[in-house]
C-alpha atoms as a PDB file:
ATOM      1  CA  UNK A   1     -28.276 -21.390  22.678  1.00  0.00           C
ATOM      2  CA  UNK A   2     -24.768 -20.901  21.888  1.00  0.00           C
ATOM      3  CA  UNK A   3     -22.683 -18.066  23.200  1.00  0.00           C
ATOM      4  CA  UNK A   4     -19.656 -18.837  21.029  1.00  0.00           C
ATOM      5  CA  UNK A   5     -19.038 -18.154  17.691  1.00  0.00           C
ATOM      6  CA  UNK A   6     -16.317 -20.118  16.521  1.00  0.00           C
ATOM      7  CA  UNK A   7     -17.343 -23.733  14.811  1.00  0.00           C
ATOM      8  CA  UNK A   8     -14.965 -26.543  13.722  1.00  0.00           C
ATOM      9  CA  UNK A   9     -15.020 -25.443  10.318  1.00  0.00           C
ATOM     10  CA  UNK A  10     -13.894 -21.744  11.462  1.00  0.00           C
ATOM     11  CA  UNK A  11     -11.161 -23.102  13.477  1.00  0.00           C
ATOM     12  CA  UNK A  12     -10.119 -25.287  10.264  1.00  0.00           C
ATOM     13  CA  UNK A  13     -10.257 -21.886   8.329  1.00  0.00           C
ATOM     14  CA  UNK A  14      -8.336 -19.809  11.243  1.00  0.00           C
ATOM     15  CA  UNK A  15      -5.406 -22.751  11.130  1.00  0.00           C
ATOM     16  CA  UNK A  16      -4.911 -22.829   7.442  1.00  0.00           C
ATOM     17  CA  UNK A  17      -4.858 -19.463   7.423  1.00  0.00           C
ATOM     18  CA  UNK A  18      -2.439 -19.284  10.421  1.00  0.00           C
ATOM     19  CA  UNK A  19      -0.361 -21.782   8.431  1.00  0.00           C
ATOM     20  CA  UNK A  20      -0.099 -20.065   5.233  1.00  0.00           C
ATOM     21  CA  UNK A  21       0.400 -16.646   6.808  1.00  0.00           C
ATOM     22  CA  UNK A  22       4.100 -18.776   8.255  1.00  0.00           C
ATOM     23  CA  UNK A  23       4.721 -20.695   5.446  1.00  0.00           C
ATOM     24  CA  UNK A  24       5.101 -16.378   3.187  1.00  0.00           C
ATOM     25  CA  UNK A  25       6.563 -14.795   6.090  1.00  0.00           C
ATOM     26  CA  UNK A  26       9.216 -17.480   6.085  1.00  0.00           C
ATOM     27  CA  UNK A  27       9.551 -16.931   2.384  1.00  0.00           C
ATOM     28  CA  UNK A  28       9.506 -13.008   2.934  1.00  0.00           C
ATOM     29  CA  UNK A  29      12.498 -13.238   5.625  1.00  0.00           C
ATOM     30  CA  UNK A  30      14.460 -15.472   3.213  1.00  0.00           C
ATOM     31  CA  UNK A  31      14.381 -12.860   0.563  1.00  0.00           C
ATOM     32  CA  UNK A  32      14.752  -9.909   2.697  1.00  0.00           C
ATOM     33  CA  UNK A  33      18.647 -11.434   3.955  1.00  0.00           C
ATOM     34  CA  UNK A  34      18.620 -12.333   0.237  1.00  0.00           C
ATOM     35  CA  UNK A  35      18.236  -8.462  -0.716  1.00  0.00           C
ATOM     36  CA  UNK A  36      20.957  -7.228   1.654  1.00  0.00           C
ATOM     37  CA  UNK A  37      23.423 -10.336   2.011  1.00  0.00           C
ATOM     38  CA  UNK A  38      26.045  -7.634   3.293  1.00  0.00           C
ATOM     39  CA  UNK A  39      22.982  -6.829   6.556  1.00  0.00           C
ATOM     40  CA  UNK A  40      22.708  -9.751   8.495  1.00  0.00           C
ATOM     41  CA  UNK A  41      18.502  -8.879   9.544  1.00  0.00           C
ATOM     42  CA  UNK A  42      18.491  -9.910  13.057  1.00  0.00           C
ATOM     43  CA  UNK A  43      21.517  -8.815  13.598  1.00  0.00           C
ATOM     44  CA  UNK A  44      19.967  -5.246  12.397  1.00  0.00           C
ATOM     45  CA  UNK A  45      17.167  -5.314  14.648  1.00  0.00           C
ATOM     46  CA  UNK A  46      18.574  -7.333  17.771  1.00  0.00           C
ATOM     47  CA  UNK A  47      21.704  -6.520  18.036  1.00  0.00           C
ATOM     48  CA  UNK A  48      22.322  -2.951  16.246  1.00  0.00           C
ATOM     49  CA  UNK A  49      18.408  -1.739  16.908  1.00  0.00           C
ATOM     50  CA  UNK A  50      18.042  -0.442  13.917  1.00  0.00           C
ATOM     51  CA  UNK A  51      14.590   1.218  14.035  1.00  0.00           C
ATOM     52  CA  UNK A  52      14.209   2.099  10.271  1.00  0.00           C
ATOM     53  CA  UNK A  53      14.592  -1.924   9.577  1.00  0.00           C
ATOM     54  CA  UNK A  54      12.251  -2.810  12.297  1.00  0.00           C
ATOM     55  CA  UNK A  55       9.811  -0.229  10.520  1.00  0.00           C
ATOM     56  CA  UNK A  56      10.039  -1.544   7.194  1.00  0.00           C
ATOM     57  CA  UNK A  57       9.898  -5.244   8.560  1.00  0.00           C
ATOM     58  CA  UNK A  58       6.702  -4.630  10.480  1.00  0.00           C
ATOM     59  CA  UNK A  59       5.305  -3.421   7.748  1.00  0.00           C
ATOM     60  CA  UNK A  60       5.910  -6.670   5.700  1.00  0.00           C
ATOM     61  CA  UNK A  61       4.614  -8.772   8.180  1.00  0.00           C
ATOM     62  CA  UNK A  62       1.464  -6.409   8.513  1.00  0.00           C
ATOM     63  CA  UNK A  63       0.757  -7.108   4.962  1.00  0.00           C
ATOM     64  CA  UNK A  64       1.427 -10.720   4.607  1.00  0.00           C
ATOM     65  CA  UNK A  65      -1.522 -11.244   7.031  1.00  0.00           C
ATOM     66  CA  UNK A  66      -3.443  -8.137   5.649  1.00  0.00           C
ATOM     67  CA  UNK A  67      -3.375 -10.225   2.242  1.00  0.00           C
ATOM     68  CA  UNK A  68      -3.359 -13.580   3.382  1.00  0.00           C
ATOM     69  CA  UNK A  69      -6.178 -13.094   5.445  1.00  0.00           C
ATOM     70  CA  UNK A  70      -8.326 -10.963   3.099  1.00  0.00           C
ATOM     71  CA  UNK A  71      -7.902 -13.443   0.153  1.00  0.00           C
ATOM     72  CA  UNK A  72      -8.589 -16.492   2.396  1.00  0.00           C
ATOM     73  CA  UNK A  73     -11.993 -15.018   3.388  1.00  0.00           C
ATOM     74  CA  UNK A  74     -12.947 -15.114  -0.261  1.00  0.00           C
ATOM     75  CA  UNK A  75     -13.198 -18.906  -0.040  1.00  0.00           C
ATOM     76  CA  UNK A  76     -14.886 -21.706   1.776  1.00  0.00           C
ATOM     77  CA  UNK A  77     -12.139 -23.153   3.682  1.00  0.00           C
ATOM     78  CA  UNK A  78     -14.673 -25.651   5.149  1.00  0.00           C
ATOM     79  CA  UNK A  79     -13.912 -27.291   1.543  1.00  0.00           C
ATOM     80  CA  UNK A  80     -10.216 -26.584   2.356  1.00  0.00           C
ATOM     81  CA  UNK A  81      -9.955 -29.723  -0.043  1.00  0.00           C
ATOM     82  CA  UNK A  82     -10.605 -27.633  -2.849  1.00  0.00           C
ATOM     83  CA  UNK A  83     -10.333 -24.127  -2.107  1.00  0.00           C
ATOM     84  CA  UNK A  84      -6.663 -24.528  -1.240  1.00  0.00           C
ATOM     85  CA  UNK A  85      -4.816 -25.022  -4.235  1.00  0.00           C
ATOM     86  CA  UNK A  86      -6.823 -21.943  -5.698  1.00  0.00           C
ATOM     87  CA  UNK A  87      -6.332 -19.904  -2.470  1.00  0.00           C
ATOM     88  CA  UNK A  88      -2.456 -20.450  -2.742  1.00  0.00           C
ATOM     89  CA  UNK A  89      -2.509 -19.566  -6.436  1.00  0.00           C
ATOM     90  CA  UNK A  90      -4.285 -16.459  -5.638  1.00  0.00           C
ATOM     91  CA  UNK A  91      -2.137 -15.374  -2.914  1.00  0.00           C
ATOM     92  CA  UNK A  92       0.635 -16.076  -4.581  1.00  0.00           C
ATOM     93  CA  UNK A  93      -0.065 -13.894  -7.708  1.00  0.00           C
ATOM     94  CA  UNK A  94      -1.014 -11.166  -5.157  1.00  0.00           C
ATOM     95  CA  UNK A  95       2.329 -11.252  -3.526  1.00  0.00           C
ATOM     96  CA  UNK A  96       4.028 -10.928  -7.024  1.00  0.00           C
ATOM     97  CA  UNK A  97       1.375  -8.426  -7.991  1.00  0.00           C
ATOM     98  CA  UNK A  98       2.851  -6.015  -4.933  1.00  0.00           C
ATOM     99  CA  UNK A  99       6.443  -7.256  -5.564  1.00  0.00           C
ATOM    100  CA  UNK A 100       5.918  -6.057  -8.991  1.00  0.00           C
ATOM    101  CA  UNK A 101       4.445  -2.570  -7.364  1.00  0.00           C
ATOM    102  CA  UNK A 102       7.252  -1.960  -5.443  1.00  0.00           C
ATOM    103  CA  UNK A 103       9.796  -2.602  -8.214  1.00  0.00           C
ATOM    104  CA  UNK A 104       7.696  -0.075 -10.081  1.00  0.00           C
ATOM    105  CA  UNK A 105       8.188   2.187  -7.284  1.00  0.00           C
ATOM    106  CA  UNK A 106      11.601   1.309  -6.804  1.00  0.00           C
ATOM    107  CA  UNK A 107      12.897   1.892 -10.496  1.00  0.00           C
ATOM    108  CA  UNK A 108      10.906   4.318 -12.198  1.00  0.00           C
ATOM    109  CA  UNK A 109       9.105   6.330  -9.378  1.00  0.00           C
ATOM    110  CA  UNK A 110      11.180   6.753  -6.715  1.00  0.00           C
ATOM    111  CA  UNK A 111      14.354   6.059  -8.982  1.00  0.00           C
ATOM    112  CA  UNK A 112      16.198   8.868  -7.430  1.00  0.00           C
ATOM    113  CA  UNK A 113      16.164   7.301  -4.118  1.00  0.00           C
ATOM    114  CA  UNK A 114      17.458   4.233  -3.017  1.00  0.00           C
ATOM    115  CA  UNK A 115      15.204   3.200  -0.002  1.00  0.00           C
ATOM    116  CA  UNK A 116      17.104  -0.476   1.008  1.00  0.00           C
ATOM    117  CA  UNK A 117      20.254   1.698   0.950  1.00  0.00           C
ATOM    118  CA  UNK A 118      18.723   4.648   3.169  1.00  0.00           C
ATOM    119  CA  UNK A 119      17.195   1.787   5.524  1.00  0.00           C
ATOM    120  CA  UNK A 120      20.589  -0.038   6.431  1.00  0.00           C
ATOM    121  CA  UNK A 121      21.853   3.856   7.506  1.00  0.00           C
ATOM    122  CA  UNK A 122      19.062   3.924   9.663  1.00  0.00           C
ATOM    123  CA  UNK A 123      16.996   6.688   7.390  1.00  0.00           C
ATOM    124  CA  UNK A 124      12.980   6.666   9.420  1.00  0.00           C
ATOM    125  CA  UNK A 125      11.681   8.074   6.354  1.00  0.00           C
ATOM    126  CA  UNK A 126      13.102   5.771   3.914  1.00  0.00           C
ATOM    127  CA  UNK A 127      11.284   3.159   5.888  1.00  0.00           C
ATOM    128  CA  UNK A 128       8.488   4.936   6.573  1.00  0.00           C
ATOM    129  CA  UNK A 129       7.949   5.704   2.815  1.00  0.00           C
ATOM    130  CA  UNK A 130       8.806   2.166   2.052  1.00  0.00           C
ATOM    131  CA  UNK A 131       6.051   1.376   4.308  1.00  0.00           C
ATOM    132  CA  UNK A 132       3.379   3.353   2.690  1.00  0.00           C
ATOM    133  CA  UNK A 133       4.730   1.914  -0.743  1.00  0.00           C
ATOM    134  CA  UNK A 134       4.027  -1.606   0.576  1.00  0.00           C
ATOM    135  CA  UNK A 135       0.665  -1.161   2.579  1.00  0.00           C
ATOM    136  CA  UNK A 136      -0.694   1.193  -0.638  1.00  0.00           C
ATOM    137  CA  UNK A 137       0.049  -1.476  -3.472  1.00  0.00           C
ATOM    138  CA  UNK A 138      -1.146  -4.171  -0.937  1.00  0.00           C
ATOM    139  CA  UNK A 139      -4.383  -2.028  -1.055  1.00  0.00           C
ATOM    140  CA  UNK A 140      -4.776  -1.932  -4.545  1.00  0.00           C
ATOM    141  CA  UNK A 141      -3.926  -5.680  -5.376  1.00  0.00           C
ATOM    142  CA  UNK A 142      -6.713  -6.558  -2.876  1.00  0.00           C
ATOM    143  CA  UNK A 143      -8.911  -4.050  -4.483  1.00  0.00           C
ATOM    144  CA  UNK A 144      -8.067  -5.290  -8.092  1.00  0.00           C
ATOM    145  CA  UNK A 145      -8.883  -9.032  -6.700  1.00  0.00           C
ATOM    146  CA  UNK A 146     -11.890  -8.338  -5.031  1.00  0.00           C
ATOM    147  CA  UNK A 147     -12.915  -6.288  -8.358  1.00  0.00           C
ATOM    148  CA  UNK A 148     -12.178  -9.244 -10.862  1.00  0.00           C
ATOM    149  CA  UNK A 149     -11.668 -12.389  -8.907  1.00  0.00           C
ATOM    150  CA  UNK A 150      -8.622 -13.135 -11.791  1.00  0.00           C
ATOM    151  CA  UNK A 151     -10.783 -16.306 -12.720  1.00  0.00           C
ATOM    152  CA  UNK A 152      -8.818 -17.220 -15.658  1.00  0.00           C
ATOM    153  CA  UNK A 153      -5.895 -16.073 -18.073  1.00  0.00           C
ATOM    154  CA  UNK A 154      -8.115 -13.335 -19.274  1.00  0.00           C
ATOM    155  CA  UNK A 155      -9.381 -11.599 -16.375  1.00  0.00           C
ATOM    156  CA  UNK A 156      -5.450 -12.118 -14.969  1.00  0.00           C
ATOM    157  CA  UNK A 157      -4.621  -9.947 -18.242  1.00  0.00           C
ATOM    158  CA  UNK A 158      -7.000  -7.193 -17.489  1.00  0.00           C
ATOM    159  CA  UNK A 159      -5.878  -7.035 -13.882  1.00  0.00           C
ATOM    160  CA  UNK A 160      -1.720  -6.833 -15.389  1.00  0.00           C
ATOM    161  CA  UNK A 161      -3.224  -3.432 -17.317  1.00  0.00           C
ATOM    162  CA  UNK A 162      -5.181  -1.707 -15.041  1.00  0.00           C
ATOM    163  CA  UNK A 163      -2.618  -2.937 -12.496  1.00  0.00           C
ATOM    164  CA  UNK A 164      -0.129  -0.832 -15.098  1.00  0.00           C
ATOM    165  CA  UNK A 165      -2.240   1.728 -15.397  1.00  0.00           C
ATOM    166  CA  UNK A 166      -3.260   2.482 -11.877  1.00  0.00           C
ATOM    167  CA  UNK A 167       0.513   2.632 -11.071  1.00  0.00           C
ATOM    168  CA  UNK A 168       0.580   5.261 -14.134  1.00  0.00           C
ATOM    169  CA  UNK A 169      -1.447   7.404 -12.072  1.00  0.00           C
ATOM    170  CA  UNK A 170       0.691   6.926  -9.244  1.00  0.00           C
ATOM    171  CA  UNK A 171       3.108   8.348 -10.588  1.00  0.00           C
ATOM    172  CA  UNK A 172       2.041  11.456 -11.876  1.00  0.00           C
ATOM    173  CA  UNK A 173       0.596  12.066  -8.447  1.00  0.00           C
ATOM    174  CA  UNK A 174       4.451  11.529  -7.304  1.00  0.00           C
ATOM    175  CA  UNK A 175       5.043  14.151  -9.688  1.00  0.00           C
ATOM    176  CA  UNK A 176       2.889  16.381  -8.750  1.00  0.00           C
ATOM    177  CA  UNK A 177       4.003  16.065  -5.490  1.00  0.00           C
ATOM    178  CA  UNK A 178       7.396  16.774  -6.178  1.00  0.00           C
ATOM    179  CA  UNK A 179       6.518  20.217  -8.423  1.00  0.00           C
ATOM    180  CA  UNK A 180       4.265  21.352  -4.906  1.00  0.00           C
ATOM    181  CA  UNK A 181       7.674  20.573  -2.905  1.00  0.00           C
ATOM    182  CA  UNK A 182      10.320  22.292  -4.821  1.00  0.00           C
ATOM    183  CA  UNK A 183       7.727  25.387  -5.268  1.00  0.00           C
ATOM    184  CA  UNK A 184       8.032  25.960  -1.260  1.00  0.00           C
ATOM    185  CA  UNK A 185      11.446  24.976  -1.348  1.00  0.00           C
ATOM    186  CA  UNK A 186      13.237  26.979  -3.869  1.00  0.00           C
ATOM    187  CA  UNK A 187      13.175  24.413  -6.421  1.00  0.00           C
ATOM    188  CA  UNK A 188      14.608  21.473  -4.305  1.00  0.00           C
ATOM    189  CA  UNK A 189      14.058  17.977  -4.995  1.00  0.00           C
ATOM    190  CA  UNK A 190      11.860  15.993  -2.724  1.00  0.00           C
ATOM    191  CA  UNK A 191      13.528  12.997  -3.337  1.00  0.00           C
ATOM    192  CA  UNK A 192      16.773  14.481  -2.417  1.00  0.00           C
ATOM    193  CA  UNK A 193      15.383  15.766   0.934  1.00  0.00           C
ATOM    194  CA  UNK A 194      14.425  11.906   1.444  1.00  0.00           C
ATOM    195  CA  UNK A 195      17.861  11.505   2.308  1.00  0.00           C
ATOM    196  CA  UNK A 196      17.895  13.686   4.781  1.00  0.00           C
ATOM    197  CA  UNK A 197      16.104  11.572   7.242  1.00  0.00           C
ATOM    198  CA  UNK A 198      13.042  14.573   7.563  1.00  0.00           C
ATOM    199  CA  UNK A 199      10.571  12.007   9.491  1.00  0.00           C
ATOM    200  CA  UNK A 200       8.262  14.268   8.835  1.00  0.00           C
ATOM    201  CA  UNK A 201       8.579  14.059   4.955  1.00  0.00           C
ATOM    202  CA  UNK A 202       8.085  10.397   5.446  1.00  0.00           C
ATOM    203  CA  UNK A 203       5.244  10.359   6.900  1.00  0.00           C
ATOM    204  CA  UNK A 204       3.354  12.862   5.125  1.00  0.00           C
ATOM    205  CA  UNK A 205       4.368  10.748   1.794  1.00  0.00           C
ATOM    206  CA  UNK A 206       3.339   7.018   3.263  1.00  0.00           C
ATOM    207  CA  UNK A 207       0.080   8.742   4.428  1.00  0.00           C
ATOM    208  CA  UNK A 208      -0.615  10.055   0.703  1.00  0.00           C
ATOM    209  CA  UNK A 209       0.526   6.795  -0.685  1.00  0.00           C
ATOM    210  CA  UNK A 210      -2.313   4.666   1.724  1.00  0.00           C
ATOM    211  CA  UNK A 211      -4.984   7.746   1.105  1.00  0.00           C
ATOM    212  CA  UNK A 212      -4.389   7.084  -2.258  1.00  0.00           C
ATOM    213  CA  UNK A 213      -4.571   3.348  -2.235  1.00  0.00           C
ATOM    214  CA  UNK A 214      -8.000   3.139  -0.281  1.00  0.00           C
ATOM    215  CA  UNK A 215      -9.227   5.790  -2.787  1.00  0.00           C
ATOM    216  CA  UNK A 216      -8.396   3.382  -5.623  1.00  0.00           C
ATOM    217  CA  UNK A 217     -10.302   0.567  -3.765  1.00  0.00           C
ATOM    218  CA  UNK A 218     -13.084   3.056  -3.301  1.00  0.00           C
ATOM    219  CA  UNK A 219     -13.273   3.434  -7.036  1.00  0.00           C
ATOM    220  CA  UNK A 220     -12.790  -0.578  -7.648  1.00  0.00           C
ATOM    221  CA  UNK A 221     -15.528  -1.453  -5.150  1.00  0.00           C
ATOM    222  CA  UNK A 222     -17.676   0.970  -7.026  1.00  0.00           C
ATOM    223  CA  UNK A 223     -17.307  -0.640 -10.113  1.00  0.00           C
ATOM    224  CA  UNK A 224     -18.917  -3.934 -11.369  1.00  0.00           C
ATOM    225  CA  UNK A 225     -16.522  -5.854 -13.832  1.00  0.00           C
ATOM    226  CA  UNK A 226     -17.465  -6.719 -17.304  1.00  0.00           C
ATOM    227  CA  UNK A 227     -16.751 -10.077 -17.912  1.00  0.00           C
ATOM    228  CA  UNK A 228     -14.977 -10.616 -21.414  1.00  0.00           C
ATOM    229  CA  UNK A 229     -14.547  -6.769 -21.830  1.00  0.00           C
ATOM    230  CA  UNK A 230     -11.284  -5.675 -21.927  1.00  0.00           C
ATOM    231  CA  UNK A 231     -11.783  -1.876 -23.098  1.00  0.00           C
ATOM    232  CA  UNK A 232     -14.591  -1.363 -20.912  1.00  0.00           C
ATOM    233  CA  UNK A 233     -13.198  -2.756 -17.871  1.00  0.00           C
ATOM    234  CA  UNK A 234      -9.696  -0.528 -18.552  1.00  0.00           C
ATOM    235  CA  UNK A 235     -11.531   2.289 -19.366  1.00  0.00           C
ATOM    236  CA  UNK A 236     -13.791   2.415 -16.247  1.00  0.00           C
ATOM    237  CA  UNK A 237     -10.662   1.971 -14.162  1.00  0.00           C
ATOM    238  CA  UNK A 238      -9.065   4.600 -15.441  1.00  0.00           C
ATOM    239  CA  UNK A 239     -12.162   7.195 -15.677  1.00  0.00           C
ATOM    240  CA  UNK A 240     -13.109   5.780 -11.853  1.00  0.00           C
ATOM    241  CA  UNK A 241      -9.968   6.438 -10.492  1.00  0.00           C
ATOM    242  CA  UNK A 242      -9.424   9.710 -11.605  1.00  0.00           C
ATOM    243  CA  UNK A 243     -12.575  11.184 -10.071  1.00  0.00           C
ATOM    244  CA  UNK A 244     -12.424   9.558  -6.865  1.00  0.00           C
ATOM    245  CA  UNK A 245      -8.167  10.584  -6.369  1.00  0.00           C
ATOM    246  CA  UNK A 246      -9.372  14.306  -7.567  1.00  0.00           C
ATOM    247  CA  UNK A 247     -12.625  14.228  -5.100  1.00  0.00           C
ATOM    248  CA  UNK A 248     -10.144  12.513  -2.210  1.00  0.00           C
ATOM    249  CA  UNK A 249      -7.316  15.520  -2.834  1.00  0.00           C
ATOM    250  CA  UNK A 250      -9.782  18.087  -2.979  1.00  0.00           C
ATOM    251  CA  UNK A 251     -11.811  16.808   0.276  1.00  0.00           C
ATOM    252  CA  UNK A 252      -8.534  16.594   2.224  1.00  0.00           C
ATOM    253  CA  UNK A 253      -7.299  20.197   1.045  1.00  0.00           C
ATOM    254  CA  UNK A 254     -10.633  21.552   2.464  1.00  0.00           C
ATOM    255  CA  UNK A 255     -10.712  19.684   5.430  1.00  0.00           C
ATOM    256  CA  UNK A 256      -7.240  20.587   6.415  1.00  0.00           C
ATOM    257  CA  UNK A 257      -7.450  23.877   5.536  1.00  0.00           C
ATOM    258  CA  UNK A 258     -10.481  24.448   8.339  1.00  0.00           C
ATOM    259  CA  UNK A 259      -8.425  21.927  10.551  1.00  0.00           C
ATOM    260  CA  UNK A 260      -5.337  24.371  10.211  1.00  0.00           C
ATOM    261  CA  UNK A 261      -6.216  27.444   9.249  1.00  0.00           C
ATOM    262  CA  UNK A 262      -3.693  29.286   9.866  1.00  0.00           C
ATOM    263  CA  UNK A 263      -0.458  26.746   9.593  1.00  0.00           C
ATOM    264  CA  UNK A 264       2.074  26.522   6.629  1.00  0.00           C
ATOM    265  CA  UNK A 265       1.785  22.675   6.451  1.00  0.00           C
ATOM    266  CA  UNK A 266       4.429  22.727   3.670  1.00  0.00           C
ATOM    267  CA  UNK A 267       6.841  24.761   5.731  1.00  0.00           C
ATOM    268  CA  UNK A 268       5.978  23.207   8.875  1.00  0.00           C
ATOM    269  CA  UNK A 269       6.421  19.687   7.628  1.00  0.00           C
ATOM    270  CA  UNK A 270       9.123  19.869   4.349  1.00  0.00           C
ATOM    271  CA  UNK A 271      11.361  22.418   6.523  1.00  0.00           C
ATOM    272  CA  UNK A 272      10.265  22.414  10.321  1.00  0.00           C
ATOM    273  CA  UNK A 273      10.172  18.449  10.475  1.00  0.00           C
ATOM    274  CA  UNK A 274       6.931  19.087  12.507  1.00  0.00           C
ATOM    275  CA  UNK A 275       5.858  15.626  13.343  1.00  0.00           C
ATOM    276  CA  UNK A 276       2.841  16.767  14.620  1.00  0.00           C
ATOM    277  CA  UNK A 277       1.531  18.597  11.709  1.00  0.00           C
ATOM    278  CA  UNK A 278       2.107  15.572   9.508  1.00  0.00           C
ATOM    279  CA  UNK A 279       0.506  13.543  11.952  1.00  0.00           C
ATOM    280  CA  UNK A 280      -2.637  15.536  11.630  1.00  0.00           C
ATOM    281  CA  UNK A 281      -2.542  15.333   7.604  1.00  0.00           C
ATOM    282  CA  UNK A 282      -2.050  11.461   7.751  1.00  0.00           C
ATOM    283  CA  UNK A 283      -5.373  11.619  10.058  1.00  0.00           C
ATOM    284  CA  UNK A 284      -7.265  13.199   7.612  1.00  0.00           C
ATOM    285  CA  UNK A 285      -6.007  11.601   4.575  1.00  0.00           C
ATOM    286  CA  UNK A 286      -6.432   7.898   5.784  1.00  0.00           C
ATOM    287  CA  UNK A 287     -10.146   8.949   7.310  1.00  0.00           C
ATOM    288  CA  UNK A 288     -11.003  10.624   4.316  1.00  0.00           C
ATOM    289  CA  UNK A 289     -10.099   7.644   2.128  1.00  0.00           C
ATOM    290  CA  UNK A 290     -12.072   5.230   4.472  1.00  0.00           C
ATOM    291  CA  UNK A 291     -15.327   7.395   3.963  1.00  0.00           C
ATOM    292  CA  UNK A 292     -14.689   6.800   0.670  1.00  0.00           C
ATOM    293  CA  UNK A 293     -14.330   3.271   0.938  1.00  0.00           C
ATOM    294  CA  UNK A 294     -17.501   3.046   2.888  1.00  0.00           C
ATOM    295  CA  UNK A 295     -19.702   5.594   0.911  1.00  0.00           C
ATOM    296  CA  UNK A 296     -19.307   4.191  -2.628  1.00  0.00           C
ATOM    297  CA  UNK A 297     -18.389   0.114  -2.333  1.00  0.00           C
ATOM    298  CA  UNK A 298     -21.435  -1.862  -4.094  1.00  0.00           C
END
């Protein structure tokens, strides 16, 4: 009887994996001195300690392995032979799947913030938000891939849209957001409060940003896909994702509301910088997404 798990062909899988997880991360760093030529990284983090870059850095490595290791259990890498060339193709269109997210983010819903700017000052919520942004479109690309498999040019097309589409929704949750902030805040703008280096703010909006991500999963894994069909794969998406970021919000607002019964979270958070409160909400918001996760995946 063997008390040991681990076989030659897992420790074949475990070393590839190991290998590619290097092979992005050196790619990642590369592109990250690339992005701020005037910011010297290690210099940042060694030598100035700049917290907010060691933050957002973290967070990249977190999900290089986070993908890397998710899409390299889809294959049998005891046939590394074959299933590496298609592995690598798959991560790679995953990494330029979130890229793609956070440019998304960047330009269009965030566009009143710049969060590489706010980093290099040192600005915790800047990288805190930037990484929720990362860790949340990590989420969904993962969810999209597990949903589809992107087998060939086709299913790749369907996975652009509802890609699209999913970060459509994203945004008008952003906006939504940002009408709840400037009610409780005599018409302020959250972004501009960003700024501001409110930690609190920051992570309050990352936590959102994964709840909202591991609801979308929730409502891929829930979801068979129709090869072939492009309307009825986009339209499920869309009609899937709705109900379960509407049954997520409206779980959280319940829970927290017998959680905190008698705490302003808005003030407490958006004007107190109460770390604690915001704490609390990113407790229930991640849990609350996980359920869903677990409840409803096929």
């Amino acid at each position: 009887m063997s008390y040991i798990s681990l076989s030659n062909d897992l420790l074949v899988a475990f070393a590839i994996t190991g290998l590619l997880v290097l092979v992005v991360l050196m790619v990642v760093k590369k592109q990250l001195q690339a992005d701020s030529s005037e910011h010297d990284l290690m210099d940042e983090l060694a030598k100035k300690d700049n917290f907010a870059m060691g933050i957002s850095y973290a967070s990249s490595i977190f999900s290089i392995i986070l993908v890397v290791s998710f899409i390299a259990k889809e294959f049998d890498l005891s046939q590394w032979q074959e299933s590496l060339p298609h592995m690598a193709i798959a991560l790679a269109l995953a990494l330029v799947f979130i890229w793609f997210g956070k440019w998304i983010h960047n330009r269009l819903i965030l566009r009143d913030f710049n969060e590489a700017r706010a980093i290099e000052k040192r600005n915790v919520c800047a990288a805190l938000i930037d990484t929720g942004v990362l860790l949340a479109n990590s989420i969904i690309v993962l969810g999209l891939y597990k949903w589809s498999k992107a087998t060939n040019f086709n299913t790749l097309l369907i996975d652009i849209i509802a890609f699209i589409a999913i970060q459509f929704i994203i945004l008008l949750h952003t906006r939504w957001q940002e009408k709840r902030f400037a009610a409780t805040n005599q018409g302020a703008s959250m972004q501009t409060y960003f700024a501001y280096d409110n930690t609190s703010i920051g992570l309050r909006f990352a936590s959102r940003m994964i709840a909202l991500s591991l609801a979308i999963f929730a409502a891929l894994a829930s979801i068979q896909f129709i090869a072939g069909n492009f309307i009825d794969n986009i339209m499920m998406i869309l009609l899937n994702v709705v109900v379960f970021v509407a049954l997520h919000q409206i779980t959280a607002l319940l829970v927290l509301k017998l959680a905190l019964p008698k705490v302003q979270n808005n003030i407490e958070v958006e004007q107190q910088d109460n770390i604690g409160i915001a704490s609390i909400e990113l407790a229930v918001h991640i849990a609350i997404g996980i359920l869903l996760l677990r409840l409803f995946s096929l």
